[in-house]
Protein backbone atom coordinates (compact mmCIF):
# COMPACT_ATOMS: atom_id res chain seq x y z
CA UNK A 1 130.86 115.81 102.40
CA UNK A 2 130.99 112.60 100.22
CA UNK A 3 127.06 112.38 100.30
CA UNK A 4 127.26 115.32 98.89
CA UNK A 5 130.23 114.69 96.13
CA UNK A 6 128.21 111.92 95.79
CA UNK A 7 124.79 113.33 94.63
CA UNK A 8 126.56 116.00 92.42
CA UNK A 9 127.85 113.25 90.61
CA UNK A 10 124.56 111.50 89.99
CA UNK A 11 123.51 115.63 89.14
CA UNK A 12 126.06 116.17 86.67
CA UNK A 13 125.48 113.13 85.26
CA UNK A 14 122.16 113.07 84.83
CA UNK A 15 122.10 116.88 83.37
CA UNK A 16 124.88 115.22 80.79
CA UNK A 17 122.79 112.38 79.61
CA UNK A 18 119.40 114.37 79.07
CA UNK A 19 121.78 116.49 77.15
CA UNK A 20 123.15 114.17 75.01
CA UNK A 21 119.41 112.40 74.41
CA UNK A 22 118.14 116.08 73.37
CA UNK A 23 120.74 116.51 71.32
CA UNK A 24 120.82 113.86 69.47
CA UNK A 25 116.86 113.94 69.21
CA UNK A 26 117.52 117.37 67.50
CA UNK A 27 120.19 116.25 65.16
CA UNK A 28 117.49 113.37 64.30
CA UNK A 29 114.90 115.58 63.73
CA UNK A 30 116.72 117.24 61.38
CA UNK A 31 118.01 114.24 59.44
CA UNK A 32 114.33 113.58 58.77
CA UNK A 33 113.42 116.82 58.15
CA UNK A 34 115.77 116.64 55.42
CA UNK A 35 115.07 113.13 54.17
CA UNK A 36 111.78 114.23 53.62
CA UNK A 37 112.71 117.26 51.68
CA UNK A 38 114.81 114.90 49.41
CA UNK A 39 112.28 112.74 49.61
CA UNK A 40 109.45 115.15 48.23
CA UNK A 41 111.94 116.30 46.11
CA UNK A 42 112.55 113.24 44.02
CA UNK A 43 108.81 112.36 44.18
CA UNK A 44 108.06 115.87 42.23
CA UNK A 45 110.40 115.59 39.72
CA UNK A 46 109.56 111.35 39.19
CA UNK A 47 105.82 112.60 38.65
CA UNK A 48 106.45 115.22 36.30
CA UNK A 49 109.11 113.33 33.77
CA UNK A 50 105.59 111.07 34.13
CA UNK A 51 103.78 113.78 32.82
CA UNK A 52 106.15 114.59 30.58
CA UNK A 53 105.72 110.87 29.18
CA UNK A 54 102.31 110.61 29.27
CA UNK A 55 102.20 113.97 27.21
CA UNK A 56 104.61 112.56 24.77
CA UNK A 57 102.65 108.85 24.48
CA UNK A 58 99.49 110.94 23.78
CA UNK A 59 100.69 113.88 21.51
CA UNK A 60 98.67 116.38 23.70
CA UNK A 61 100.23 119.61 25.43
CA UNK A 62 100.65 119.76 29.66
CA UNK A 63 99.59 122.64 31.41
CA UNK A 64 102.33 125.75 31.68
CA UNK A 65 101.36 126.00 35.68
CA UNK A 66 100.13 123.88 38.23
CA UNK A 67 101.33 120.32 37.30
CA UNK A 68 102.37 118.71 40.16
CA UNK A 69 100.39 119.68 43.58
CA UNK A 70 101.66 118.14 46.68
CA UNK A 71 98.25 118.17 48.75
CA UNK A 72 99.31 116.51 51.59
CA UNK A 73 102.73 114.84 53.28
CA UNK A 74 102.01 111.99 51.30
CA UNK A 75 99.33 112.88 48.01
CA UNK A 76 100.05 114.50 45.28
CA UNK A 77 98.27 115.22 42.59
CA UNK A 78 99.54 115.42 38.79
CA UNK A 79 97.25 118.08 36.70
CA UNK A 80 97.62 116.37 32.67
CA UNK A 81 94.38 118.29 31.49
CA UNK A 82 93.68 114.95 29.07
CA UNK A 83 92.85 111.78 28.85
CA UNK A 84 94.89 109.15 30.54
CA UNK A 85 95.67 106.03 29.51
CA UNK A 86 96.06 103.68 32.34
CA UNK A 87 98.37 100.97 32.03
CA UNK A 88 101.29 103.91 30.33
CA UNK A 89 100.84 105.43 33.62
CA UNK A 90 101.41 102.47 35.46
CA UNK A 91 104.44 101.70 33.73
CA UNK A 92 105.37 105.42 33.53
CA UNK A 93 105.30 105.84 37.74
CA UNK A 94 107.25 102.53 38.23
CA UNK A 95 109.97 103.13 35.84
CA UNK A 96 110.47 106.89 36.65
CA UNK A 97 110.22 105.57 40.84
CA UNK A 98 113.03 103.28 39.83
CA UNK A 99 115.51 105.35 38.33
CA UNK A 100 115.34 107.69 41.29
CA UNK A 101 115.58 104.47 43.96
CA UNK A 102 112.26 105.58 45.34
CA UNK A 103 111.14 102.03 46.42
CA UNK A 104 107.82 102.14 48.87
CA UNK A 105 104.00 100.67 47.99
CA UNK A 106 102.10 103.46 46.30
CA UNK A 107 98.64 104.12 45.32
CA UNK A 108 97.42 105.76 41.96
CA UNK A 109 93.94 106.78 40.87
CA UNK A 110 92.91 108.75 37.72
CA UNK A 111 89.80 110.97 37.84
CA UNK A 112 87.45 112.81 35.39
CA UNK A 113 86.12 115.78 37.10
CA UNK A 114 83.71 116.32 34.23
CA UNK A 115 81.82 112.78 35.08
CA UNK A 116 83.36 113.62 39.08
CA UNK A 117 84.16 110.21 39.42
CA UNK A 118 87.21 108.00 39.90
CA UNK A 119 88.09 106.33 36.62
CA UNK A 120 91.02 104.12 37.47
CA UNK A 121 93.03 103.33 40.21
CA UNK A 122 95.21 100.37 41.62
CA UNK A 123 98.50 99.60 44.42
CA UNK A 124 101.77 99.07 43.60
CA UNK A 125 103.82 97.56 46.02
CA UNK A 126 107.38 97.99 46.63
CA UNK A 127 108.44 95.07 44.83
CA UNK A 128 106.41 96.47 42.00
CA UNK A 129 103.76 94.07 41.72
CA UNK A 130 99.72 94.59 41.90
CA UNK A 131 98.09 94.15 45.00
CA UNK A 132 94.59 93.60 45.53
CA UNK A 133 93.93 95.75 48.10
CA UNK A 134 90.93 98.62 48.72
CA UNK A 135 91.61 101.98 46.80
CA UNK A 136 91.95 104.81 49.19
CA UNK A 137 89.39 107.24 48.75
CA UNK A 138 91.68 110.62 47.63
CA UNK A 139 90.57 114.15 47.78
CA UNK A 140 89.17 115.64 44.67
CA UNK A 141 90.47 118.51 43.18
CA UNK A 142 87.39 120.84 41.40
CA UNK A 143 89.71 122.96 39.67
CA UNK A 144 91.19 120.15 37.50
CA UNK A 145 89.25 118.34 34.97
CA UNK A 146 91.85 115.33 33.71
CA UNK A 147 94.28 114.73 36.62
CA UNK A 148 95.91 111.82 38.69
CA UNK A 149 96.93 110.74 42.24
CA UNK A 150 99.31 109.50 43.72
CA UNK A 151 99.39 108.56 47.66
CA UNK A 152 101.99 106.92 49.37
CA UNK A 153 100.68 105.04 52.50
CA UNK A 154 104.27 104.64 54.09
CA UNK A 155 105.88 107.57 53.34
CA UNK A 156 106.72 107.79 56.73
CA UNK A 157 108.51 104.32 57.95
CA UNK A 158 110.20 104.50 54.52
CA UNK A 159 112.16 108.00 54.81
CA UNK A 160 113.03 106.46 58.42
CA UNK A 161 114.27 103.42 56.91
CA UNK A 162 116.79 105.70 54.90
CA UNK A 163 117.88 107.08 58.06
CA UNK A 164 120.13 103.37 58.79
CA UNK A 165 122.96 105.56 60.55
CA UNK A 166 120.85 107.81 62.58
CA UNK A 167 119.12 104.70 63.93
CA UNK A 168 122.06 103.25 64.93
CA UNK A 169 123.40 105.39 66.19
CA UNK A 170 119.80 106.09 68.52
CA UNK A 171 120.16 102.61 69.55
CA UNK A 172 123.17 102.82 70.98
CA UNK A 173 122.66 105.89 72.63
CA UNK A 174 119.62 104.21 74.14
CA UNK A 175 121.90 101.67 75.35
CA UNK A 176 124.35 103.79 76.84
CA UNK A 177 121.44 105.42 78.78
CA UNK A 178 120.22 102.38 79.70
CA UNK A 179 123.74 100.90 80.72
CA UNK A 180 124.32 104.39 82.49
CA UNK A 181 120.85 104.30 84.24
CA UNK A 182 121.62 101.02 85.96
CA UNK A 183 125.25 101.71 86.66
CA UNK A 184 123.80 104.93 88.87
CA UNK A 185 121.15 102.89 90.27
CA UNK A 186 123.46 99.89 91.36
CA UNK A 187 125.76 102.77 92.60
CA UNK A 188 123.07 104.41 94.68
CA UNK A 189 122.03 101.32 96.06
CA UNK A 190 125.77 100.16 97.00
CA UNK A 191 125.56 103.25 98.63
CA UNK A 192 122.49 102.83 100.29
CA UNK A 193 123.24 99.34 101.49
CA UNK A 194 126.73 101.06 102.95
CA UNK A 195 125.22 103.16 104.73
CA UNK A 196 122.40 100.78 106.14
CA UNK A 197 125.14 98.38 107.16
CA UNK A 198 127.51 101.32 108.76
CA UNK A 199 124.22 102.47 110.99
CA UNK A 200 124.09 98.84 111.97
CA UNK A 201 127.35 98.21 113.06
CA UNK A 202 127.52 101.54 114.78
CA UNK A 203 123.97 100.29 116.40
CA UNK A 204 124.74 96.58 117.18
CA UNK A 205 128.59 98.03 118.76
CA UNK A 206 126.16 100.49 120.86
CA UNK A 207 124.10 97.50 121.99
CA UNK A 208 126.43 95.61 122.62
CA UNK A 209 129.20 97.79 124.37
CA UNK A 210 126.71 99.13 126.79
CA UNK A 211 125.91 95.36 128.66
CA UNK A 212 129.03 94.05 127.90
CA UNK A 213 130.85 97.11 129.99
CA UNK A 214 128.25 97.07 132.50
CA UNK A 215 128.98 92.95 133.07
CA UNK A 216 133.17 94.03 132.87
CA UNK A 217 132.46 96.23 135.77
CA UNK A 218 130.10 94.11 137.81
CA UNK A 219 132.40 91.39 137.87
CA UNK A 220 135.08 93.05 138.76
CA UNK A 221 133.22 94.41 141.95
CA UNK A 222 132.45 90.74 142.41
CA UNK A 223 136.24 89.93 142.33
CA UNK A 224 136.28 91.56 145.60
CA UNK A 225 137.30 89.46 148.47
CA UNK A 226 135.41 92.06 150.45
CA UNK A 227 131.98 91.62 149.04
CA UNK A 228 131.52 88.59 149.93
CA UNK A 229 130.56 90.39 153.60
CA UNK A 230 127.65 92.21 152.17
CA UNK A 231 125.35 90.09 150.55
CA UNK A 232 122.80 92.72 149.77
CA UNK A 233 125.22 94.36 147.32
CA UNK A 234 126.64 90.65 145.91
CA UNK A 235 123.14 89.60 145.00
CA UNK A 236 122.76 93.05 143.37
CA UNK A 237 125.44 92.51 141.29
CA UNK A 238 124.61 89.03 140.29
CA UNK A 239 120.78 90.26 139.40
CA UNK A 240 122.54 93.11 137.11
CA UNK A 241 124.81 90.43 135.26
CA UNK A 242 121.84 88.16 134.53
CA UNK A 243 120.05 90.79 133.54
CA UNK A 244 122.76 92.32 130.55
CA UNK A 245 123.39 88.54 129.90
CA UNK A 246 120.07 88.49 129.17
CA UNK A 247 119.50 91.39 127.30
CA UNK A 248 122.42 90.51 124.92
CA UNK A 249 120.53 86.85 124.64
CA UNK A 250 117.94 89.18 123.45
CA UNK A 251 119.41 91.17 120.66
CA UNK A 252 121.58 88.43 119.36
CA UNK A 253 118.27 86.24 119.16
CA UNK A 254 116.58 89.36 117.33
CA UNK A 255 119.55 89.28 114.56
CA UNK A 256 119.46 85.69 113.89
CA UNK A 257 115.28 85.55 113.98
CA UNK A 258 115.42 88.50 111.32
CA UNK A 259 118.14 86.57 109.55
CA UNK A 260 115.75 83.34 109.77
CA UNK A 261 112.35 84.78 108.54
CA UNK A 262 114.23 85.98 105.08
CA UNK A 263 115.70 82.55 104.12
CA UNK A 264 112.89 80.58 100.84
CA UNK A 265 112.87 77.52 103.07
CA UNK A 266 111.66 79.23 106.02
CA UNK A 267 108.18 77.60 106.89
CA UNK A 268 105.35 78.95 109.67
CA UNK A 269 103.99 76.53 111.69
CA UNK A 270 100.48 77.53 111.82
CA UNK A 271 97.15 76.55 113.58
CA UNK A 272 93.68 78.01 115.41
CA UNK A 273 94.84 80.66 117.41
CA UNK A 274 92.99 82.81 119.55
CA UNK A 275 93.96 86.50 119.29
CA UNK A 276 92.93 87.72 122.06
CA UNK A 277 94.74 85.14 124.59
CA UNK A 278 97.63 85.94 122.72
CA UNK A 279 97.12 90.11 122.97
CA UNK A 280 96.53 89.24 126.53
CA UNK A 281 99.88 87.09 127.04
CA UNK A 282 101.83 89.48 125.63
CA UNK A 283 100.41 92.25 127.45
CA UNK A 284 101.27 90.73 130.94
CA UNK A 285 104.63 90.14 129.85
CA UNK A 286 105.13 93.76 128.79
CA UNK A 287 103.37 95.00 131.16
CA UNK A 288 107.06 95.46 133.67
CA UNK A 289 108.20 97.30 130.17
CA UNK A 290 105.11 100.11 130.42
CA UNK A 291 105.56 100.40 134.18
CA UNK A 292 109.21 101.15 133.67
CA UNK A 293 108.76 104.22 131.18
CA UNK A 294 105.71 105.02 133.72
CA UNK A 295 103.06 104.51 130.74
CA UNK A 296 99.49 102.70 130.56
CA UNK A 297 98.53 100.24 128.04
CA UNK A 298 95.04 99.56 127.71
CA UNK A 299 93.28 96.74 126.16
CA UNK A 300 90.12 97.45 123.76
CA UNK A 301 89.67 93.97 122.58
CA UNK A 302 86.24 94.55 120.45
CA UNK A 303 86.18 91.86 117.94
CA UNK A 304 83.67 89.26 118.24
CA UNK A 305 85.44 86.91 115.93
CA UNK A 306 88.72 86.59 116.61
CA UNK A 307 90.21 83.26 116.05
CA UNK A 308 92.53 83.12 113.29
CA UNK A 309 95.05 80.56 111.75
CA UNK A 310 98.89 81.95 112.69
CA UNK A 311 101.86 80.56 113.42
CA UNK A 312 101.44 81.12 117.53
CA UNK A 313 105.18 82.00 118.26
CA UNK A 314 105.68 84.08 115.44
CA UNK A 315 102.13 86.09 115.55
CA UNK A 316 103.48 86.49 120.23
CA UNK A 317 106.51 88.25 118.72
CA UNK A 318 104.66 90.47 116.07
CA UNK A 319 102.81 91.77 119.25
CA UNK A 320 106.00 92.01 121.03
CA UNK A 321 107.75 93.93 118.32
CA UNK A 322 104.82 96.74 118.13
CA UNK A 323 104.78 97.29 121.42
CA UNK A 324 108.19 97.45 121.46
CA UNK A 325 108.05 100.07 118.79
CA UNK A 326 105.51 102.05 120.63
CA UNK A 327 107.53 102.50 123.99
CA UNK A 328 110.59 103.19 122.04
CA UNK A 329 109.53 106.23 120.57
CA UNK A 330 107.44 107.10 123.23
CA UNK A 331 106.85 110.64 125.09
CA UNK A 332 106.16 111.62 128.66
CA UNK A 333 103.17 109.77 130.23
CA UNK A 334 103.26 107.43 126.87
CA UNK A 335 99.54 105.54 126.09
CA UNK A 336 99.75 102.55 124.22
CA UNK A 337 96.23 101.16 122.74
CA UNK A 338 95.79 97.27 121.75
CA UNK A 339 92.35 97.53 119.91
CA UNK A 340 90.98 94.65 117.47
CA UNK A 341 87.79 95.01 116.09
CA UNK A 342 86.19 92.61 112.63
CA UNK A 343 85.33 94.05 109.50
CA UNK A 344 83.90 91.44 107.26
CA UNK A 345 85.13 88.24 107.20
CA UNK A 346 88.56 90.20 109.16
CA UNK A 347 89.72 91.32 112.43
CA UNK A 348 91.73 94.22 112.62
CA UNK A 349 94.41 94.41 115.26
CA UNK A 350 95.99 97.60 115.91
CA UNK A 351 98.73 99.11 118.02
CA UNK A 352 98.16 103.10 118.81
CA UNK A 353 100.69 105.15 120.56
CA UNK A 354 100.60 108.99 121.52
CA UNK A 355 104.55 108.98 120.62
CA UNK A 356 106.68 111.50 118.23
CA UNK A 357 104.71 109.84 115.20
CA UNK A 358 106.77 109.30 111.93
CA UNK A 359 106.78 111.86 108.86
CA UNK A 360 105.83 110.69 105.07
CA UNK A 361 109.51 111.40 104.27
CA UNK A 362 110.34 108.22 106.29
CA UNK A 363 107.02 106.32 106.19
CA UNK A 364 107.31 104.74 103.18
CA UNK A 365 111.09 102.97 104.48
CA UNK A 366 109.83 101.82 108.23
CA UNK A 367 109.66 98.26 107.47
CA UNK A 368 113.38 98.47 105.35
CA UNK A 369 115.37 96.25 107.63
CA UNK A 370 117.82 98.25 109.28
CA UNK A 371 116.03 101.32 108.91
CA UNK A 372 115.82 103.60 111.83
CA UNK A 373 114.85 107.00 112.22
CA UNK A 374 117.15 109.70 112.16
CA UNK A 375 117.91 111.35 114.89
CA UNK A 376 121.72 113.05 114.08
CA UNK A 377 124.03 112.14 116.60
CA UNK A 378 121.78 110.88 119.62
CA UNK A 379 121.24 107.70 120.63
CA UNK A 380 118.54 107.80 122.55
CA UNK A 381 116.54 104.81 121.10
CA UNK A 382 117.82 101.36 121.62
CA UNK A 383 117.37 98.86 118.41
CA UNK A 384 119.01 97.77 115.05
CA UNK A 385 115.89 98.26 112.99
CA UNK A 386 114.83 95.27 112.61
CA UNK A 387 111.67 95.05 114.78
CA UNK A 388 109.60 96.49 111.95
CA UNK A 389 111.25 94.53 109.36
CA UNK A 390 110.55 91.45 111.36
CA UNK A 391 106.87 92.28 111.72
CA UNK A 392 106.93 92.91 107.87
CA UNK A 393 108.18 89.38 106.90
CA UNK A 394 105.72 87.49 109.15
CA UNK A 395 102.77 89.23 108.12
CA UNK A 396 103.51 88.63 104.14
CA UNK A 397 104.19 85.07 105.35
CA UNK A 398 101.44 84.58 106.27
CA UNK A 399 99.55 86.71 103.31
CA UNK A 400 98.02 88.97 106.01
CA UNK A 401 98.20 92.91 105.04
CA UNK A 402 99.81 95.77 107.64
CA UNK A 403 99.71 99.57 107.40
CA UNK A 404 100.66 102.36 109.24
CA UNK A 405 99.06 105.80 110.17
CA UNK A 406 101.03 108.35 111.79
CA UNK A 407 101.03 112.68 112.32
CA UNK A 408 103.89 113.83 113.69
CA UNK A 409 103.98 114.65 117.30
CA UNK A 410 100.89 113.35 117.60
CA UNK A 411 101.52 109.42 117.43
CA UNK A 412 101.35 106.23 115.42
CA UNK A 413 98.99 103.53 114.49
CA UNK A 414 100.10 100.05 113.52
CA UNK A 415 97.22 97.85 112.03
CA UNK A 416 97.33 93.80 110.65
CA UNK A 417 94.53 92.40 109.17
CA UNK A 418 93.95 89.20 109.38
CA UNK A 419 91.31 86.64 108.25
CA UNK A 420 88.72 85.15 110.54
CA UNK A 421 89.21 81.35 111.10
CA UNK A 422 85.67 79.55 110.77
């Protein structure tokens, strides 16, 4: 119920923020949709008071239609039908620009379609002052003869510039989004890391209870006065306390050697190794483990290079840990394969079971620490995630790589690679 409170939160909220961001990327839209009307706008009537001047300065007569063409976003084209003279219109486009606060660089050119050739031309900055910069090569127009230009290179950054509000008020919004983005994340992942440390505390109590009451019981049968007469049944019970005691030793040993591989100043104590004595080592020692879950481990040890530079202890508990893995999730008559094999300058070691196998939904997270399969209710595997975790650390330790394939139902595959010592 709260996971799923929980996640329609996160819904809702995430629905509410890509509304906001498309709404305001409407209302910005539109805010320079109409800045560039306003814009286009004042540049028409600036170029035609020009005209106006120029016709005046000249004592000639403008064209009734056609007189200012905007060809493009940002050229337009001023139709005079007479000579030009340069420097009036220079003056003319700056002085008319200023009065209407229209302050970006611009371009001018003035052609004489009878000659079809550019006759003048020059940039203006927007501090008004001559730059001397390459004349953009404008469109002609054939169906004027006398005619200017005018092109304004940054037509677009400037109508934004206008827009000071809107752009604040988009980079706040961004912010908020951002803020809001990592609030949700550092919410899921609170939530995440509850969860992870519920399912260990529920695991670690399970672990835990189950010795602990069988040792309550145990010595409470060896309280007894009376079974002190059967020895059979006293050395019984003694073998099953040592034996809990032991497996507690275990699991407390796993915590605090998970705990220990994830502290900076943690340090491997490595030298020559030789993998397969190792594979071998831990094979006899496991070997009570397989007979118990009536399994068979075999041993396809095909590498013909195969010493390697490990820290000894750590690389016997890697092993360990797979194995452990593999009879875990184990079915009936469960095979687990130890196969190493070189490719290149590496040897492969790889741990193969025939067990329930793991599905991509969960692949990605087996070496979380913690992590464990789900499985509802049941407890029916023994662990507090960590094995895989453990395994993890070691091998990026020691710069090595691991992967895992798996198909469902069918089994996994654990594989390290490692490089060859020479």
């Amino acid at each position: 119920m709260r996971k799923n409170a929980i996640r329609l939160v996160v819904l809702l909220g995430t629905i509410s923020v890509i509304g906001v961001i498309l709404i305001q990327i409407y209302w910005v839209r539109k805010a320079f949709d109409l800045k560039e009307k306003e814009f286009d706008q004042s540049i028409q009537i600036a170029l035609r008071n020009t005209a106006e001047r120029l016709a005046t300065y000249g004592q000639f007569t403008l064209p009734e239609q056609d007189l200012v063409t905007q060809v493009s976003t940002d050229y337009y084209v001023v139709n005079v039908n007479n000579n030009i003279d340069p420097k009036a219109l220079q003056f003319y486009l700056i002085n008319e620009f200023d009065k209407l606060s229209i302050s970006t660089d611009f371009q001018y050119a003035i052609y004489d379609c009878s000659s079809d050739k550019m006759v003048y031309g020059n940039f203006v900055n927007a501090n008004r002052t001559i730059e001397n910069k390459p004349i953009k090569d404008l469109p002609k127009l054939g169906k004027f003869v006398y005619y200017f230009g005018v092109y304004f290179p940054e037509r677009s950054s400037y109508i934004v510039s206008k827009m000071d509000n809107w752009v604040l008020t988009s980079i706040i919004l961004i912010a908020v989004v951002l803020f809001f983005g990592f609030a949700m994340f550092i919410i899921l992942q609170q939530r995440r890391l509850s969860e992870v440390q519920r399912d260990f505390i529920n695991n670690m109590t399970h672990e835990f209870k189950t010795p602990l009451s069988t040792i309550v019981i145990s010595s409470e049968t060896l309280s007894d006065p009376e079974i002190v007469k059967t020895p059979e049944r006293l050395a019984t019970y003694v073998d099953i306390i040592k034996e809990e005691a032991a497996r507690l030793n275990r699991q407390v040993e796993r915590v605090l050697q998970s705990a220990k591989t994830e502290r900076q100043e943690f340090k491997l104590n490595k030298e020559v190794v030789d993998l397969h004595s190792v594979i071998q080592q831990v094979a006899e020692s496991f070997a009570v483990n397989i007979r118990n879950i009536k399994g068979t481990m075999e041993l396809k040890l095909e590498a013909q290079q195969y010493s390697i530079l490990a820290d000894k202890q750590h690389l016997t508990n890697v092993i360990f840990n797979l194995l452990d893995n593999a009879t875990k999730y184990s079915k009936e008559d469960p095979l687990i394969i130890i196969k190493t094999c070189n490719q290149g300058n590496k040897v492969l070691l790889s741990v193969e079971d025939n067990g329930v196998g793991i599905s991509k939904e969960y692949s990605k997270r087996i070496f979380d620490k913690f992590f464990r399969i789900p499985s509802g209710n049941i407890h029916n595997v023994k662990g507090f995630g960590l094995g895989l975790s453990y395994v993890k650390n070691i091998v990026n330790k020691h710069k090595w790589k691991i992967w895992m394939e798996s198909e469902v139902s069918k089994g996994s595959t654990f594989t390290i690679e490692m490089p060859i010592h020479i």
